[in-house]
C-alpha atoms as a PDB file:
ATOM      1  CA  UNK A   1       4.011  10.397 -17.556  1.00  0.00           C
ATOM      2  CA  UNK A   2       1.399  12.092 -19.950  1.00  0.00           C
ATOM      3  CA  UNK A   3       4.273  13.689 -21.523  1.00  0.00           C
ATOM      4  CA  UNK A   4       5.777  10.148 -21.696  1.00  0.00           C
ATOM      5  CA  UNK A   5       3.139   8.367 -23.660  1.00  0.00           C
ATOM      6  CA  UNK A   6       2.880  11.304 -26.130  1.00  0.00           C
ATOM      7  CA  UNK A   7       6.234  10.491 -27.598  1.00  0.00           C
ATOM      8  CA  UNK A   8       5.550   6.825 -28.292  1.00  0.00           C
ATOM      9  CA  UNK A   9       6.209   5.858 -31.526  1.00  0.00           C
ATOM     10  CA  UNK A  10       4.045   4.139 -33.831  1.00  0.00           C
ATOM     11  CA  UNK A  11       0.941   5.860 -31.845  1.00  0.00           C
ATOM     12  CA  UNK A  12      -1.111   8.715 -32.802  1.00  0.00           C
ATOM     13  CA  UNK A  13      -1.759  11.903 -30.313  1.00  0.00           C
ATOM     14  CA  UNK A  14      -3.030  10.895 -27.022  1.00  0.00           C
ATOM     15  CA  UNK A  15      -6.716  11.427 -27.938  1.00  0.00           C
ATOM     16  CA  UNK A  16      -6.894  10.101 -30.933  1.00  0.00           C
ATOM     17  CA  UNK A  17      -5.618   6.363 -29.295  1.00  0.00           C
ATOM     18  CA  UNK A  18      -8.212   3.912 -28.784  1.00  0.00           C
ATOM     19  CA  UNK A  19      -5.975   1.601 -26.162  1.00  0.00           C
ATOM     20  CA  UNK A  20      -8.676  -1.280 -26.552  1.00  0.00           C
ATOM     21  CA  UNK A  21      -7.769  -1.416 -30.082  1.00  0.00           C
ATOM     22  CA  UNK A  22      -4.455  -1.847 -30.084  1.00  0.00           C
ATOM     23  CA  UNK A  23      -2.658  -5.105 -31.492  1.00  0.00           C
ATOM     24  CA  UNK A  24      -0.605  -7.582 -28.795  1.00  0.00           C
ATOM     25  CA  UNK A  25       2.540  -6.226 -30.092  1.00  0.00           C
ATOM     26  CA  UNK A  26       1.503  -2.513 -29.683  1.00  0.00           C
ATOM     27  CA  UNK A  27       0.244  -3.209 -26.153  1.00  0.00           C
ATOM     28  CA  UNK A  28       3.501  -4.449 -25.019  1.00  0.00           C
ATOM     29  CA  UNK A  29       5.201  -2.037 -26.681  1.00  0.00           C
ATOM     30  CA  UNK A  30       2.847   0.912 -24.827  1.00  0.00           C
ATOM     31  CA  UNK A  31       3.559  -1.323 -21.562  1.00  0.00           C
ATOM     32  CA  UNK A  32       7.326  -0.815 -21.734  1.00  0.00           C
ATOM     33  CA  UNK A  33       7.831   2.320 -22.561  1.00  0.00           C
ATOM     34  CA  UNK A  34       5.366   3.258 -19.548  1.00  0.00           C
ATOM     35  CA  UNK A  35       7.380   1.068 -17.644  1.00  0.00           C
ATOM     36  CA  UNK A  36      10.685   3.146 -18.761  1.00  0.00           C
ATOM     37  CA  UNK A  37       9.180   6.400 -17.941  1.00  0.00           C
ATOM     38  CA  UNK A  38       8.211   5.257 -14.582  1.00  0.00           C
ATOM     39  CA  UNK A  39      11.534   3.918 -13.907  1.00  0.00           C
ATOM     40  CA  UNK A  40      12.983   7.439 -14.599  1.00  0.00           C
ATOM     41  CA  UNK A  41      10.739   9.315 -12.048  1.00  0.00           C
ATOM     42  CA  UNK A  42      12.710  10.172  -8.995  1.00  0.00           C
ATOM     43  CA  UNK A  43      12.074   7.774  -6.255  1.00  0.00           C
ATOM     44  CA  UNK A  44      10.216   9.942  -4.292  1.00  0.00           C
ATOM     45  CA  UNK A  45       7.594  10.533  -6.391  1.00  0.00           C
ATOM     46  CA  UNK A  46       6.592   6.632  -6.070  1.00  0.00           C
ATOM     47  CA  UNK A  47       6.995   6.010  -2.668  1.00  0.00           C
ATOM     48  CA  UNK A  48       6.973   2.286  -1.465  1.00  0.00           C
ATOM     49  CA  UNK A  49       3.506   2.154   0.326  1.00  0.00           C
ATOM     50  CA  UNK A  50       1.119   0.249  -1.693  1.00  0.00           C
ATOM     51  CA  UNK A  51      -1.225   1.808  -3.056  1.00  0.00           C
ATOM     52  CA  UNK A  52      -4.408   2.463  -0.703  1.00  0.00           C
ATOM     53  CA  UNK A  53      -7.466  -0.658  -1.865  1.00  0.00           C
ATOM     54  CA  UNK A  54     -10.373   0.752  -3.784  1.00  0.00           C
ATOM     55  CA  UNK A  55     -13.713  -0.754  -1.944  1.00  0.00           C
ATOM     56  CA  UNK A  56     -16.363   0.024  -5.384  1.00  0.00           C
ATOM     57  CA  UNK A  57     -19.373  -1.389  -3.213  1.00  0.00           C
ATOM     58  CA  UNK A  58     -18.233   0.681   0.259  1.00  0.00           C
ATOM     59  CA  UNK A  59     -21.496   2.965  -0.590  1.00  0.00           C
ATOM     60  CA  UNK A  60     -23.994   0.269  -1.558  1.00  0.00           C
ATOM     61  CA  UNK A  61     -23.562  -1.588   1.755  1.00  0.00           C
ATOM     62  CA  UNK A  62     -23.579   1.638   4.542  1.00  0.00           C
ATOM     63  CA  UNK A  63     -26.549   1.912   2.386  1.00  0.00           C
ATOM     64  CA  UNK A  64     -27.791  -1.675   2.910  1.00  0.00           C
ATOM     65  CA  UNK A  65     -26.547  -1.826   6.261  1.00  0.00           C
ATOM     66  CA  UNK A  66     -28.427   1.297   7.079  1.00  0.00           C
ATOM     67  CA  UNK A  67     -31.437   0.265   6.038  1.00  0.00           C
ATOM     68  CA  UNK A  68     -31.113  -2.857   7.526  1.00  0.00           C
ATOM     69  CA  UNK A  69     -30.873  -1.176  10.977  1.00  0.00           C
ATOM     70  CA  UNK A  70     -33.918   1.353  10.464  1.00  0.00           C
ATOM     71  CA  UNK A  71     -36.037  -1.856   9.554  1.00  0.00           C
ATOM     72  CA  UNK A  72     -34.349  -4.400  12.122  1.00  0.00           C
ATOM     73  CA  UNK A  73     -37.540  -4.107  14.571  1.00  0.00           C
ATOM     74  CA  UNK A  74     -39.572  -5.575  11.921  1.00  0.00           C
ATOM     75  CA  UNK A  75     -37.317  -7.682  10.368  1.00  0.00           C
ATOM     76  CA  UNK A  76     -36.132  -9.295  13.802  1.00  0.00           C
ATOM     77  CA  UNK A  77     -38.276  -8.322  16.297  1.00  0.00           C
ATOM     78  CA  UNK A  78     -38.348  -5.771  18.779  1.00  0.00           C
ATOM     79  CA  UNK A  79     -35.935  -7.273  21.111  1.00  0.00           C
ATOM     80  CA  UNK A  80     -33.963 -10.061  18.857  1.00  0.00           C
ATOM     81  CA  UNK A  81     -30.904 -11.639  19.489  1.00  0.00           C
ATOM     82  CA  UNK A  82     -28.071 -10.358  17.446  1.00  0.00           C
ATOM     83  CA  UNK A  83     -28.234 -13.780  16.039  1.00  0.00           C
ATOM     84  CA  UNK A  84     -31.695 -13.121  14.029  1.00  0.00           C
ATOM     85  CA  UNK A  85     -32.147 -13.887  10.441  1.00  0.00           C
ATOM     86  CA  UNK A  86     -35.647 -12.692   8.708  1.00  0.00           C
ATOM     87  CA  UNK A  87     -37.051 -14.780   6.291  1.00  0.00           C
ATOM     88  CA  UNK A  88     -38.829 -12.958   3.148  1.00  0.00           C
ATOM     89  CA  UNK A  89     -41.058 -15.528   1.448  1.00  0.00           C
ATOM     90  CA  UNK A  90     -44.401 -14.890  -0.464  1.00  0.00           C
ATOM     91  CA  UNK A  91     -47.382 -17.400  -1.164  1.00  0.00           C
ATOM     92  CA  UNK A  92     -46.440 -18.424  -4.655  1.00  0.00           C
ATOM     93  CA  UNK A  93     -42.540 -19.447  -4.341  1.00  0.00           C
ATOM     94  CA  UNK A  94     -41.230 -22.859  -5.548  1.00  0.00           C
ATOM     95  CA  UNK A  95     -38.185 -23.338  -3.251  1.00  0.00           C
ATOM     96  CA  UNK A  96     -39.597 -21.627  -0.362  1.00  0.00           C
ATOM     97  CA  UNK A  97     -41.086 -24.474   2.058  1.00  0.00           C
ATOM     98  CA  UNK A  98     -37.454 -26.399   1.449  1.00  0.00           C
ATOM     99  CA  UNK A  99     -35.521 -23.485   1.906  1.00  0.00           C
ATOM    100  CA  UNK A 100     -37.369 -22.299   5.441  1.00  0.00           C
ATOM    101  CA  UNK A 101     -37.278 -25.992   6.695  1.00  0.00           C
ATOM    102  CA  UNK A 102     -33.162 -26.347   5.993  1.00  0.00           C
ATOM    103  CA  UNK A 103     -33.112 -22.303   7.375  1.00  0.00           C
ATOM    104  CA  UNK A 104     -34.916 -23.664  10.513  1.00  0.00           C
ATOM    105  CA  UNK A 105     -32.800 -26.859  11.149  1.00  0.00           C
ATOM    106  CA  UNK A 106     -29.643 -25.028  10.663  1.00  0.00           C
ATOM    107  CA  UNK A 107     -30.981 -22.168  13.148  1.00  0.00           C
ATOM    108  CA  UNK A 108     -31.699 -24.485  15.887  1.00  0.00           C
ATOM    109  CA  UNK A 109     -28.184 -26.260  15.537  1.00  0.00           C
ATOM    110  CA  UNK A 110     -26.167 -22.934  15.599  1.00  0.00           C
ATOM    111  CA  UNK A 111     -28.414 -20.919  17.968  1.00  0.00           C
ATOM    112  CA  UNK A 112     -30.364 -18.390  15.769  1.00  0.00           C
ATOM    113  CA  UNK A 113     -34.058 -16.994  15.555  1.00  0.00           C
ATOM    114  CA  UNK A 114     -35.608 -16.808  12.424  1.00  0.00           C
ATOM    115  CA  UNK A 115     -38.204 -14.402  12.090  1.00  0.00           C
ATOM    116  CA  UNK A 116     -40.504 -15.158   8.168  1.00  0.00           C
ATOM    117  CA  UNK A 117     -42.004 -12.368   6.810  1.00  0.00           C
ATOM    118  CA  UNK A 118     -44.463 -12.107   3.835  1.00  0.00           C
ATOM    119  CA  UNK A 119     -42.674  -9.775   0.918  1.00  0.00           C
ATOM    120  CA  UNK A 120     -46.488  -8.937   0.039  1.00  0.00           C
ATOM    121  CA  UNK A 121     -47.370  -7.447   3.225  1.00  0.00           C
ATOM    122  CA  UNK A 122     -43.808  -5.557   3.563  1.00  0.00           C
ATOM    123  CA  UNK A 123     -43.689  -4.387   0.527  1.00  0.00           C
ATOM    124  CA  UNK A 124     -41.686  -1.270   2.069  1.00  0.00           C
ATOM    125  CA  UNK A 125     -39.437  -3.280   3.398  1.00  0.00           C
ATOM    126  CA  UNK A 126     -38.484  -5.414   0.546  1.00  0.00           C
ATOM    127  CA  UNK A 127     -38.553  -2.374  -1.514  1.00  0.00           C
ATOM    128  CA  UNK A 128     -36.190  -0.119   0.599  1.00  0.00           C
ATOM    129  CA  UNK A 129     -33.750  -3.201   0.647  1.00  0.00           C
ATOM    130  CA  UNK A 130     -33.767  -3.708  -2.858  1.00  0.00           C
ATOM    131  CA  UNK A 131     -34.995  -7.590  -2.446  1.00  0.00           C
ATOM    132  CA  UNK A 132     -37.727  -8.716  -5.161  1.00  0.00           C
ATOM    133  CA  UNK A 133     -36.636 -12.204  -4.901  1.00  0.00           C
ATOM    134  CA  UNK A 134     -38.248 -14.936  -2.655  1.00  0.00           C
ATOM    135  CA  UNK A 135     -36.914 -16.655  -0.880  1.00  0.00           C
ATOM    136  CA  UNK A 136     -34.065 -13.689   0.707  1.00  0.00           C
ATOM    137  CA  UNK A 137     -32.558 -13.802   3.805  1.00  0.00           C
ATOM    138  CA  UNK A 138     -31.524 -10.468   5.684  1.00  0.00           C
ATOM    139  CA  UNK A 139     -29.376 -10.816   8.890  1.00  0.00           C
ATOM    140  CA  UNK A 140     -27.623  -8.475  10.941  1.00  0.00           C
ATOM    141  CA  UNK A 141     -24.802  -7.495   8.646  1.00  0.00           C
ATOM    142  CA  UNK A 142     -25.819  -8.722   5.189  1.00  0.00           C
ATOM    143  CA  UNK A 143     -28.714  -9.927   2.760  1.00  0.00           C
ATOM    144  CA  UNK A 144     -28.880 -12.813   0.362  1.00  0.00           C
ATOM    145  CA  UNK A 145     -31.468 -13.058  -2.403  1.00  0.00           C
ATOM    146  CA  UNK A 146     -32.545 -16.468  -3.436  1.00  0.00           C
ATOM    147  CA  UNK A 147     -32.917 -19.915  -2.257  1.00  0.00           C
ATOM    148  CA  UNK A 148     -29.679 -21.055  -0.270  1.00  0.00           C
ATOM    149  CA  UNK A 149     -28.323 -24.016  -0.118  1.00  0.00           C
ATOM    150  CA  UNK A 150     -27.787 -25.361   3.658  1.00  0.00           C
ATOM    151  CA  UNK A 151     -24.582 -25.562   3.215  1.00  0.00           C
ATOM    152  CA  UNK A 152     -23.719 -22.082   2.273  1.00  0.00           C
ATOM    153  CA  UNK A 153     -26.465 -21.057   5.025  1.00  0.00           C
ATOM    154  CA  UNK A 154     -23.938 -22.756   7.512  1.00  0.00           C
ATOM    155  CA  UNK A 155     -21.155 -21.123   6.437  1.00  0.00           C
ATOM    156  CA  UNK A 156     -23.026 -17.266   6.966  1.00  0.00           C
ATOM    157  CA  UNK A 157     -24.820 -18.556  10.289  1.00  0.00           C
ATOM    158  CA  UNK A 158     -21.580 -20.236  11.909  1.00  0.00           C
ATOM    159  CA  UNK A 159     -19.293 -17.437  11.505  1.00  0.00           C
END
Protein backbone atom coordinates (compact mmCIF):
# COMPACT_ATOMS: atom_id res chain seq x y z
CA UNK A 1 0.00 0.00 0.00
CA UNK A 2 2.98 2.38 0.93
CA UNK A 3 4.20 1.73 -2.44
CA UNK A 4 0.64 2.65 -3.59
CA UNK A 5 0.33 6.10 -2.19
CA UNK A 6 3.86 7.01 -3.41
CA UNK A 7 2.73 7.04 -6.98
CA UNK A 8 -0.22 9.39 -6.50
CA UNK A 9 -0.23 12.08 -8.64
CA UNK A 10 -0.51 15.58 -7.82
CA UNK A 11 1.22 14.65 -4.26
CA UNK A 12 4.66 15.16 -3.16
CA UNK A 13 6.94 12.15 -1.56
CA UNK A 14 5.29 10.48 1.26
CA UNK A 15 7.02 12.62 3.94
CA UNK A 16 6.81 15.63 2.67
CA UNK A 17 2.55 15.27 2.64
CA UNK A 18 0.82 17.00 5.29
CA UNK A 19 -2.70 14.85 4.84
CA UNK A 20 -4.51 17.51 7.16
CA UNK A 21 -3.74 20.00 4.61
CA UNK A 22 -4.98 18.72 1.78
CA UNK A 23 -7.96 20.38 -0.26
CA UNK A 24 -11.61 18.32 -0.51
CA UNK A 25 -10.77 17.44 -3.96
CA UNK A 26 -7.25 16.06 -3.10
CA UNK A 27 -8.69 14.06 -0.19
CA UNK A 28 -11.02 12.22 -2.35
CA UNK A 29 -8.72 11.84 -4.81
CA UNK A 30 -6.02 10.19 -2.04
CA UNK A 31 -9.29 8.16 -0.86
CA UNK A 32 -9.74 6.44 -4.22
CA UNK A 33 -6.75 5.61 -5.28
CA UNK A 34 -6.22 3.90 -1.70
CA UNK A 35 -9.34 2.37 -2.33
CA UNK A 36 -7.94 0.98 -5.88
CA UNK A 37 -4.85 -0.34 -4.38
CA UNK A 38 -6.72 -2.14 -1.78
CA UNK A 39 -9.01 -3.60 -4.21
CA UNK A 40 -5.95 -5.11 -6.04
CA UNK A 41 -4.48 -6.93 -2.95
CA UNK A 42 -5.18 -10.59 -3.16
CA UNK A 43 -8.08 -11.54 -1.07
CA UNK A 44 -6.25 -13.18 1.37
CA UNK A 45 -4.37 -10.58 2.53
CA UNK A 46 -7.77 -8.82 3.82
CA UNK A 47 -9.53 -11.47 5.22
CA UNK A 48 -13.31 -10.92 6.10
CA UNK A 49 -13.11 -10.78 9.99
CA UNK A 50 -13.59 -7.34 11.16
CA UNK A 51 -11.13 -5.85 12.38
CA UNK A 52 -10.46 -6.61 16.27
CA UNK A 53 -12.15 -3.07 18.52
CA UNK A 54 -9.50 -0.83 19.96
CA UNK A 55 -10.61 -0.23 23.87
CA UNK A 56 -8.12 3.37 24.36
CA UNK A 57 -9.32 3.53 28.14
CA UNK A 58 -8.84 -0.60 28.78
CA UNK A 59 -5.65 0.59 31.01
CA UNK A 60 -7.15 3.55 32.85
CA UNK A 61 -10.02 1.46 34.27
CA UNK A 62 -7.96 -2.08 35.48
CA UNK A 63 -6.26 0.84 36.93
CA UNK A 64 -9.38 2.42 38.50
CA UNK A 65 -10.91 -0.75 39.13
CA UNK A 66 -7.84 -1.85 40.95
CA UNK A 67 -7.67 0.73 43.09
CA UNK A 68 -11.08 0.66 43.76
CA UNK A 69 -10.71 -2.90 45.19
CA UNK A 70 -7.46 -2.18 47.38
CA UNK A 71 -9.55 0.78 48.96
CA UNK A 72 -13.13 -0.99 48.97
CA UNK A 73 -12.82 -1.67 52.93
CA UNK A 74 -12.79 1.94 53.44
CA UNK A 75 -14.80 3.05 50.86
CA UNK A 76 -17.67 0.43 51.67
CA UNK A 77 -17.03 -1.03 54.71
CA UNK A 78 -15.48 -4.02 55.86
CA UNK A 79 -18.21 -6.34 55.06
CA UNK A 80 -20.54 -4.27 52.40
CA UNK A 81 -22.97 -5.48 50.19
CA UNK A 82 -21.88 -5.60 46.64
CA UNK A 83 -24.51 -3.01 46.30
CA UNK A 84 -22.37 -0.15 48.22
CA UNK A 85 -21.81 3.24 46.85
CA UNK A 86 -19.26 5.68 48.91
CA UNK A 87 -20.03 9.08 49.04
CA UNK A 88 -16.91 11.64 48.87
CA UNK A 89 -18.13 15.03 50.10
CA UNK A 90 -16.08 17.77 51.97
CA UNK A 91 -17.38 20.65 54.35
CA UNK A 92 -17.44 23.46 51.85
CA UNK A 93 -19.48 21.91 48.71
CA UNK A 94 -22.54 23.68 47.20
CA UNK A 95 -24.49 20.70 45.77
CA UNK A 96 -23.49 18.31 48.33
CA UNK A 97 -26.48 18.17 51.02
CA UNK A 98 -28.97 17.85 47.71
CA UNK A 99 -26.96 15.45 46.09
CA UNK A 100 -26.53 12.95 49.38
CA UNK A 101 -30.33 13.40 50.18
CA UNK A 102 -31.48 12.30 46.30
CA UNK A 103 -28.25 9.53 46.69
CA UNK A 104 -30.03 8.36 49.92
CA UNK A 105 -33.69 8.21 48.62
CA UNK A 106 -32.68 6.47 45.54
CA UNK A 107 -30.52 3.91 47.76
CA UNK A 108 -33.33 2.97 49.91
CA UNK A 109 -35.74 2.42 46.82
CA UNK A 110 -33.24 0.14 44.90
CA UNK A 111 -31.59 -1.59 47.89
CA UNK A 112 -28.08 0.01 48.30
CA UNK A 113 -25.78 1.23 51.28
CA UNK A 114 -24.22 4.35 51.02
CA UNK A 115 -21.25 4.78 52.93
CA UNK A 116 -20.09 9.24 52.98
CA UNK A 117 -16.73 9.86 53.41
CA UNK A 118 -14.90 13.22 54.01
CA UNK A 119 -12.30 13.83 50.84
CA UNK A 120 -10.28 15.87 53.63
CA UNK A 121 -9.71 13.10 55.90
CA UNK A 122 -9.01 10.50 52.88
CA UNK A 123 -7.00 12.40 51.17
CA UNK A 124 -5.17 9.03 50.01
CA UNK A 125 -8.01 7.79 48.88
CA UNK A 126 -9.28 10.52 46.76
CA UNK A 127 -5.84 10.97 45.58
CA UNK A 128 -5.06 7.33 44.46
CA UNK A 129 -8.52 7.47 42.59
CA UNK A 130 -7.85 10.49 40.87
CA UNK A 131 -11.21 12.27 42.39
CA UNK A 132 -10.66 16.11 43.45
CA UNK A 133 -14.21 16.83 42.87
CA UNK A 134 -17.00 16.84 45.57
CA UNK A 135 -19.48 15.53 45.43
CA UNK A 136 -18.02 11.81 43.58
CA UNK A 137 -19.50 8.71 43.85
CA UNK A 138 -17.33 5.40 43.69
CA UNK A 139 -19.22 2.02 43.48
CA UNK A 140 -18.19 -1.34 42.85
CA UNK A 141 -17.29 -1.13 39.20
CA UNK A 142 -17.04 2.58 38.41
CA UNK A 143 -16.62 6.29 39.76
CA UNK A 144 -18.44 9.46 38.88
CA UNK A 145 -17.12 12.91 39.74
CA UNK A 146 -19.62 15.59 40.37
CA UNK A 147 -23.04 16.20 41.51
CA UNK A 148 -25.55 13.65 39.80
CA UNK A 149 -28.65 14.13 38.90
CA UNK A 150 -31.22 11.42 40.43
CA UNK A 151 -32.09 10.45 37.46
CA UNK A 152 -28.83 9.41 36.01
CA UNK A 153 -28.07 7.99 39.70
CA UNK A 154 -31.07 5.58 38.89
CA UNK A 155 -29.95 4.56 35.84
CA UNK A 156 -26.12 3.39 37.47
CA UNK A 157 -27.90 2.04 40.77
CA UNK A 158 -30.78 0.00 38.91
CA UNK A 159 -28.69 -1.82 36.55
Amino acid sequence: MAAGLCVIPGLAAAGDTRFSELSATERANLGAEIREVLLSLPRDLLPDAPPPTVDLYADAVSDDLAQIAAHSATLFGPDAPARSIAFLTRDVCENCTQALTELRDLAEATGWQVRVLDMAAHADIARALELDTVPSYVLPDMMLRGAMPAIVLEKYLSR
